[in-house]
Protein backbone atom coordinates (compact mmCIF):
# COMPACT_ATOMS: atom_id res chain seq x y z
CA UNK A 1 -44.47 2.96 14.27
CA UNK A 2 -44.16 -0.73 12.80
CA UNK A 3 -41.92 1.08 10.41
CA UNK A 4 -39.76 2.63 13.03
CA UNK A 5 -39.43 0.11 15.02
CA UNK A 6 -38.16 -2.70 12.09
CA UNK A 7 -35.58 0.38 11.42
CA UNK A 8 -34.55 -0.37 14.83
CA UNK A 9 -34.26 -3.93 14.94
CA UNK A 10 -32.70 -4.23 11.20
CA UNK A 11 -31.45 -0.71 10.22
CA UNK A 12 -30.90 -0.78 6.36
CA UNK A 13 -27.48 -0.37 5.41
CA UNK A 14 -26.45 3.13 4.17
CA UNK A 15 -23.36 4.21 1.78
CA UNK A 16 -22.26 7.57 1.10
CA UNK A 17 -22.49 6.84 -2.38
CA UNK A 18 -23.62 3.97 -4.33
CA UNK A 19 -21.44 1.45 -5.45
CA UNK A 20 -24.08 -1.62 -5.48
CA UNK A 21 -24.00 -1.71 -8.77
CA UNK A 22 -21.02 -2.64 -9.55
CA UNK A 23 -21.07 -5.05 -6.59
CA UNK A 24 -23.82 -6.43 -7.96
CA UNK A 25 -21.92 -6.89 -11.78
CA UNK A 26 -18.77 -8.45 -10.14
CA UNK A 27 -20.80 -11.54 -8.47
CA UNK A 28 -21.31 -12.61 -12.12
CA UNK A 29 -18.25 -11.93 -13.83
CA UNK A 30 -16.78 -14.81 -15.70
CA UNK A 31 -14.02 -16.27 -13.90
CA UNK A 32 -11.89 -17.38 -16.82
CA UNK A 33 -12.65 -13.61 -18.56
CA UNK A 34 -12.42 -11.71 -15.42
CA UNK A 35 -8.70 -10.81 -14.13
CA UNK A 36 -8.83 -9.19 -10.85
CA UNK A 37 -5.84 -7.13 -9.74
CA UNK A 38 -4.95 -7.55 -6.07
CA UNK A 39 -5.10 -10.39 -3.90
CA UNK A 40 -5.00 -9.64 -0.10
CA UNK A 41 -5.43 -5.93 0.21
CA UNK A 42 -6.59 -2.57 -0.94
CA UNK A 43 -4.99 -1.85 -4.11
CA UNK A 44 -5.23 2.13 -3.01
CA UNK A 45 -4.67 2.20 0.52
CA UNK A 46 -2.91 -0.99 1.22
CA UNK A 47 -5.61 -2.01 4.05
CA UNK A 48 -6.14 -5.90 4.52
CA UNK A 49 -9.14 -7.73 4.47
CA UNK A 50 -8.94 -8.30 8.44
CA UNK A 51 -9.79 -4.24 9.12
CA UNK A 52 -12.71 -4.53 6.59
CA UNK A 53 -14.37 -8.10 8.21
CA UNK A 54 -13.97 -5.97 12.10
CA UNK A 55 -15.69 -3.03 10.53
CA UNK A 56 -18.73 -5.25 9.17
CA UNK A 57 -17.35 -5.01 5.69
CA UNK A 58 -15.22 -6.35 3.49
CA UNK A 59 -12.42 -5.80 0.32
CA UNK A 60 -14.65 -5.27 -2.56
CA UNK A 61 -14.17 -5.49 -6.90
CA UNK A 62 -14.19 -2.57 -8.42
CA UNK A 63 -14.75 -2.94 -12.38
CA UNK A 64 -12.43 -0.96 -14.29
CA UNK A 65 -13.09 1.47 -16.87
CA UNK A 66 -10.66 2.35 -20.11
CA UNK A 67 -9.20 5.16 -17.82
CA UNK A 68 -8.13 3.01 -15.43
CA UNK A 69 -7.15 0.16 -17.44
CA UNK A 70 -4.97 2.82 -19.36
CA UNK A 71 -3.53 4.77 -15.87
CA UNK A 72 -2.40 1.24 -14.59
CA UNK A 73 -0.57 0.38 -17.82
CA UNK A 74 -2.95 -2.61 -19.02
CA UNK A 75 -5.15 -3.00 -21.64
CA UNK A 76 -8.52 -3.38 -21.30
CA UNK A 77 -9.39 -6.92 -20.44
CA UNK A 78 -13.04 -8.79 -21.10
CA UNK A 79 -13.52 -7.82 -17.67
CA UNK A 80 -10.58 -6.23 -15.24
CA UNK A 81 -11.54 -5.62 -11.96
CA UNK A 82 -9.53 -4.06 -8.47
CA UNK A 83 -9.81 -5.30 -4.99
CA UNK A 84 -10.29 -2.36 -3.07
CA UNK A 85 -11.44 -1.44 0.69
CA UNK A 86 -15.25 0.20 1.16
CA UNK A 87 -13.70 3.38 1.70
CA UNK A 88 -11.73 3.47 -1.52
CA UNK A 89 -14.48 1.91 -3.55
CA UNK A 90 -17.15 4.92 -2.22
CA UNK A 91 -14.20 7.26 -3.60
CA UNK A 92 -13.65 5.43 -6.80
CA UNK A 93 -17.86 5.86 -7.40
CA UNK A 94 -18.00 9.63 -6.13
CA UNK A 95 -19.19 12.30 -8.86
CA UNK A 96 -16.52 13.24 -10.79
CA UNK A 97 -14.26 10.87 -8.69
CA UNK A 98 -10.92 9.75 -9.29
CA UNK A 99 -9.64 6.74 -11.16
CA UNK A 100 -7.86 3.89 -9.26
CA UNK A 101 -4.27 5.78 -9.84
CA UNK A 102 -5.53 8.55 -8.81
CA UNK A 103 -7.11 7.26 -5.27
CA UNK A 104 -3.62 5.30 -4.84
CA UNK A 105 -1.29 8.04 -4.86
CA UNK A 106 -3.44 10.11 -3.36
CA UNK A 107 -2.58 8.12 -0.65
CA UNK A 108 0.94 8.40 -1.11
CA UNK A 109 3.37 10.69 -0.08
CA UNK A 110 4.45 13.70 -2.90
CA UNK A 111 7.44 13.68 -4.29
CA UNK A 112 10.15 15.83 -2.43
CA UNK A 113 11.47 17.40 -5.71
CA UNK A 114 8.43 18.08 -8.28
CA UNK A 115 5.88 17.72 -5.51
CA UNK A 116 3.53 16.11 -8.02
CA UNK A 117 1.54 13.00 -6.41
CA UNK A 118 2.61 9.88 -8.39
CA UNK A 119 4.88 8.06 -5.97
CA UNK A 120 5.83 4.53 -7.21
CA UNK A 121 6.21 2.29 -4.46
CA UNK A 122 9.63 0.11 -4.74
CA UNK A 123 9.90 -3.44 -3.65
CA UNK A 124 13.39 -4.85 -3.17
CA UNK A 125 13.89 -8.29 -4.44
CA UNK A 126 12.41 -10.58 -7.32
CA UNK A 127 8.75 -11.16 -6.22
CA UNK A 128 7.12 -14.74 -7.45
CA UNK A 129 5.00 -12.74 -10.25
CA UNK A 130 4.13 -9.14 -11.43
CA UNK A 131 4.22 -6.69 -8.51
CA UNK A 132 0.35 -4.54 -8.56
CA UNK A 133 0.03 -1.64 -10.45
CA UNK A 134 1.67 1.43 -8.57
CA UNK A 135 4.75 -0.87 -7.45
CA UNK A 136 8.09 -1.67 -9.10
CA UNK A 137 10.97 -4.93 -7.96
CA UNK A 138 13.85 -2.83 -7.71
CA UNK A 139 15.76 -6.46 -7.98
CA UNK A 140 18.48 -7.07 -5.54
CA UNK A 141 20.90 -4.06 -5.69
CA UNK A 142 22.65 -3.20 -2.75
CA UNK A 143 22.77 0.27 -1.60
CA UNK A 144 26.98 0.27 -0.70
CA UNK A 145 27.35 4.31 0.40
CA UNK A 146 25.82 3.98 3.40
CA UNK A 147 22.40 5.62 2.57
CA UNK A 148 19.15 4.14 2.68
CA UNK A 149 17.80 2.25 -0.34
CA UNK A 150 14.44 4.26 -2.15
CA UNK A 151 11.12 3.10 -1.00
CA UNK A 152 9.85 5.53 -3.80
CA UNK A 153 10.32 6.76 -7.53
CA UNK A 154 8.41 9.49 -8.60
CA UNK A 155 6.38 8.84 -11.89
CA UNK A 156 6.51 12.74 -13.00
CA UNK A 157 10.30 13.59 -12.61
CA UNK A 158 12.24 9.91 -12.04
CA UNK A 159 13.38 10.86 -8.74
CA UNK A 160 14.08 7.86 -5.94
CA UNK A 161 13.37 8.58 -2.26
CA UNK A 162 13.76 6.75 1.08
CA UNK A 163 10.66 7.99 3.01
CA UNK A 164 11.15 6.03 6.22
CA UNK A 165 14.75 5.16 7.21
CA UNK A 166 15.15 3.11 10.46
CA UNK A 167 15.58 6.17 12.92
CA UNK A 168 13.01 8.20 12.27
CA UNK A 169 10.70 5.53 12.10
CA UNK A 170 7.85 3.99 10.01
CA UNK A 171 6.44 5.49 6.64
CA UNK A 172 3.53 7.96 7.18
CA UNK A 173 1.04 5.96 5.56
CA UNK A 174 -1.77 3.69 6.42
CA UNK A 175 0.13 0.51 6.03
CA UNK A 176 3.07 2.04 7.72
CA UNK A 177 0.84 2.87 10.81
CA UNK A 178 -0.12 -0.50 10.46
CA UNK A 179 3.41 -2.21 10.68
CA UNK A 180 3.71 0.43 13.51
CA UNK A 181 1.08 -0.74 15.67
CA UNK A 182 1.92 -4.28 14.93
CA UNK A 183 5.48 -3.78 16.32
CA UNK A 184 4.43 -1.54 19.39
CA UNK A 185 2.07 -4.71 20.01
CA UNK A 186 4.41 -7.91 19.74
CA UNK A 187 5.44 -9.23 22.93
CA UNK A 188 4.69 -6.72 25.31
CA UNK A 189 3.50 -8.09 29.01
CA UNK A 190 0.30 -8.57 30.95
CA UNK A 191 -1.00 -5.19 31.55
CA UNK A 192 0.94 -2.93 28.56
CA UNK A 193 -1.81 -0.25 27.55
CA UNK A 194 -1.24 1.55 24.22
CA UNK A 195 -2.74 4.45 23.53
CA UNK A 196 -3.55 6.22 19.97
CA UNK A 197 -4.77 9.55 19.47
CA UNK A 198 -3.46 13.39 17.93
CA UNK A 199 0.18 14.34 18.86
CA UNK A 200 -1.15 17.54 19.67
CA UNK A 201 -4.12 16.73 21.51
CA UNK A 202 -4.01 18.84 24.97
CA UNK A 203 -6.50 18.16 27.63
CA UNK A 204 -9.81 20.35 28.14
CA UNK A 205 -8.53 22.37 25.07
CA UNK A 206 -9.49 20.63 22.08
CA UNK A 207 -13.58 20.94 21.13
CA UNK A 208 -15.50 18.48 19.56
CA UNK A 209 -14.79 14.27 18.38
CA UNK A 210 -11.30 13.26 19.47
CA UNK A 211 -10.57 10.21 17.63
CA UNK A 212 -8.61 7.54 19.91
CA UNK A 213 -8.31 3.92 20.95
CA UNK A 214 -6.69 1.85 23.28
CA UNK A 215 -5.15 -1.86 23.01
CA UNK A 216 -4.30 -3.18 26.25
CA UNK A 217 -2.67 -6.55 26.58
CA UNK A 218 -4.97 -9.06 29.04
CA UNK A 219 -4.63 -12.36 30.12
CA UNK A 220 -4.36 -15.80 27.71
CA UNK A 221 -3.06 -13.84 24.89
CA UNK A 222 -6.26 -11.79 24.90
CA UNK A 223 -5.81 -7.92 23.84
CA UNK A 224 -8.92 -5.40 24.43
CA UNK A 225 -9.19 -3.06 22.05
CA UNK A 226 -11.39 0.40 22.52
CA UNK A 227 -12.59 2.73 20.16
CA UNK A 228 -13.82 6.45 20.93
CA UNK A 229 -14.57 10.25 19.40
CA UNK A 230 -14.30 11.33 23.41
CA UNK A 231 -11.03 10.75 25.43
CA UNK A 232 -10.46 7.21 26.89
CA UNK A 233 -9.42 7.09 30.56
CA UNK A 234 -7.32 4.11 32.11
CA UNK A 235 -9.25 1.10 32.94
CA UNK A 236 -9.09 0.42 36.66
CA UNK A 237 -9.25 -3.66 36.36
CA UNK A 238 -9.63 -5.87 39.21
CA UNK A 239 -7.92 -8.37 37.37
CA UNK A 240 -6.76 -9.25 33.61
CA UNK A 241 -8.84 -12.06 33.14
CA UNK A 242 -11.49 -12.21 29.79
CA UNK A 243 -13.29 -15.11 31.34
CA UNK A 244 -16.74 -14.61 29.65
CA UNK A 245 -15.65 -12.18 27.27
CA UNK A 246 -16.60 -13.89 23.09
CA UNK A 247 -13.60 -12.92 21.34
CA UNK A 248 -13.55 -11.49 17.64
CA UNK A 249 -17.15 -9.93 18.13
CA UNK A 250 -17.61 -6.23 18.58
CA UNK A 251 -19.54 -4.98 21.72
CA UNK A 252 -21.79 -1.86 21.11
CA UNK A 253 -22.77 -1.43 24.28
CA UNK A 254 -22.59 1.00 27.22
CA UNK A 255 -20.37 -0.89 29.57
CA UNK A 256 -17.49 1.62 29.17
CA UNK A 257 -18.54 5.44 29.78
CA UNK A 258 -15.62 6.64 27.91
CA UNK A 259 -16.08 4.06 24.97
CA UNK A 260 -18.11 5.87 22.15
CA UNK A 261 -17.89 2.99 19.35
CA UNK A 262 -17.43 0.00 20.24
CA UNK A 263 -14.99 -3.06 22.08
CA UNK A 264 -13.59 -5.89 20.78
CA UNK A 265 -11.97 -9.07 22.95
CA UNK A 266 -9.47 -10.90 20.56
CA UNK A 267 -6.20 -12.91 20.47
CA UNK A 268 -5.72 -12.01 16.34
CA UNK A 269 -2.87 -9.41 16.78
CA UNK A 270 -3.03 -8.98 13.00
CA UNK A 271 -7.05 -8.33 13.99
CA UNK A 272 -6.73 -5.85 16.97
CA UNK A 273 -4.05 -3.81 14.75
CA UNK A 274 -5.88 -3.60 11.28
CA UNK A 275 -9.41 -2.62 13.13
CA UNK A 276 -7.78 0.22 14.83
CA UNK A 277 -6.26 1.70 11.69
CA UNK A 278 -8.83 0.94 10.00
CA UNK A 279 -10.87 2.90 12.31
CA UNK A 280 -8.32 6.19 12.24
CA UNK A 281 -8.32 5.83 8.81
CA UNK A 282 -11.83 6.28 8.16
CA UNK A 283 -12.66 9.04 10.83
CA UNK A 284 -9.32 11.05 10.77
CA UNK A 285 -10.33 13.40 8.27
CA UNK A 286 -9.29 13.55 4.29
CA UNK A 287 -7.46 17.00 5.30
CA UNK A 288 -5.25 15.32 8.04
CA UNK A 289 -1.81 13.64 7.97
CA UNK A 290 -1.53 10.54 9.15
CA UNK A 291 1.63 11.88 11.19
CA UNK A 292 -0.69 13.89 12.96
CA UNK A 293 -1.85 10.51 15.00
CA UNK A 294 0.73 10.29 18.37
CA UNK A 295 0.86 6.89 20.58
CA UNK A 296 1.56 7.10 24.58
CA UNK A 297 2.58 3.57 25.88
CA UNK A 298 2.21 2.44 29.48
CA UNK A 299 3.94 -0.85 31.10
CA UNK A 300 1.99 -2.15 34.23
CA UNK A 301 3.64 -0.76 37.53
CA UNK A 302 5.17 -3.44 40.43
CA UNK A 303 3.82 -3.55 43.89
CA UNK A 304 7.62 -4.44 44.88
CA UNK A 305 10.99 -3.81 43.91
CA UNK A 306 12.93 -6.94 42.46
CA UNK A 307 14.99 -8.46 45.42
CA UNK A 308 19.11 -7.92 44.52
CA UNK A 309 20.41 -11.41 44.42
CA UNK A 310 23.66 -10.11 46.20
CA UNK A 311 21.59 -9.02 49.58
């Protein structure tokens, strides 16, 4: 029982697979051998470090082997290492798991022509240094036919793409949900609720975890964001106030019927938007799009009309 109950009050942390090791190595690289590719996100999915400090985690080093080193087009340095989510880095360490080129554009979309999975990402622009592995500066060329400049070149076949052109929307990708949610986010008033679950997601005829959350915008800047496997219902507030409420810490507990995994209070935009992709992205399934997610919006209703000024 003394066992049990020190499970309860400290449960030990548990991995799908077993990446200490090399978490271990990369707190005693050298820093003057040890060049680590990627700075402020993923290198594979593209998630930032916010996400992975709301989910209890963080962006982790991944040490490189001569397959990787080779696939990203560098030779194998002293001691080359990837910053990479907890997600990717359980991938990267799974039995006959792939390299890190292999996780990115796995994570990609195919390309439309040779359907092979190698989809260059293409930066417009001259970028201050060497863009990552997996991305090319297309420079500064205008696109003068009136067609949308690539965000893709295929690595198999050559062939340049524009995945996402402004009406139809963002790029069907993690990051692309993220700049998605961002926007749907910025600005909105005192009482917008957004709401993100499946597209196809019909009431009483789904079985089983329906993944979903829920930002809605409070008062002082404050946005509440809830996480589920169970269909959220509307919050009937009395008010909008988060008087009380300790922002930028999850709550686990019960308060919220409909609220399976947790709450968070915070007035980090950039926060509230990379913890909820973050949390579709590591629940939604490896065998679903993330196109399949759909978004209902809701703007807070007026006890009154607005006078007319010319009554």
């Amino acid at each position: 029982m003394a066992a049990y109950d020190a499970e309860r009050s400290d449960p030990t942390p548990w991995r799908r697979r077993d990446t200490t090791g090399c978490v271990a190595a990369s707190s005693k690289l050298d820093a003057r051998r040890t060049e680590i590719v990627g700075d402020h996100v993923c290198l594979c999915c593209g998630i930032g470090p916010a996400a992975a400090s709301a989910l209890q985690g963080a962006l982790e080093v991944h040490l490189c082997n001569e397959e990787d080193a080779s696939g990203m087009g560098m030779f194998l340095h002293p001691d080359l290492a990837v910053r990479v989510c907890m997600q990717c880095h359980e991938h990267l360490h799974a039995p006959y798991g792939p390299s890190v080129m292999e996780e990115m554009f796995s994570q990609r979309p195919q390309c439309p022509e040779c359907e092979r999975p190698q989809a260059i990402r293409l930066v417009g622009g001259m970028p201050p240094g060497p863009p990552p592995p997996g991305t090319i500066a297309a420079g500064c060329d205008l696109v003068d036919d009136g067609s949308e400049a690539p965000d893709y070149r295929c690595g198999n076949c050559g062939h340049e793409w524009a995945l996402a052109p402004a009406e139809e929307g963002y790029e069907p990708s993690w990051p692309g949900m993220l700049e998605w949610v961002l926007d749907s986010l910025t600005g909105k008033p005192l009482g917008f609720l957004f709401e993100l679950g499946p597209f196809d997601h019909v009431d009483d005829e789904q079985d089983g975890e329906i993944i979903c959350a829920q930002i809605q915008v409070l008062d002082d800047d404050v946005l509440l964001l809830r996480r589920s496997k169970d269909v959220l219902g509307h919050l009937m507030l009395a008010d909008y106030s988060a008087a009380g409420a300790v922002l930028d810490q999850w709550y686990f507990d019960t308060h919220f019927d409909d609220c399976t995994d947790g709450y968070l209070f915070s007035r980090d935009l950039d926060l509230i938007a990379e913890a909820c992709v973050a949390w579709f992205r590591d629940n939604w399934g490896e065998t679903r799009s993330v196109d399949e997610i759909g978004c209902s919006c809701r703007f807070p209703d007026t006890l009154l009309p607005t006078p007319d000024p010319t009554d």
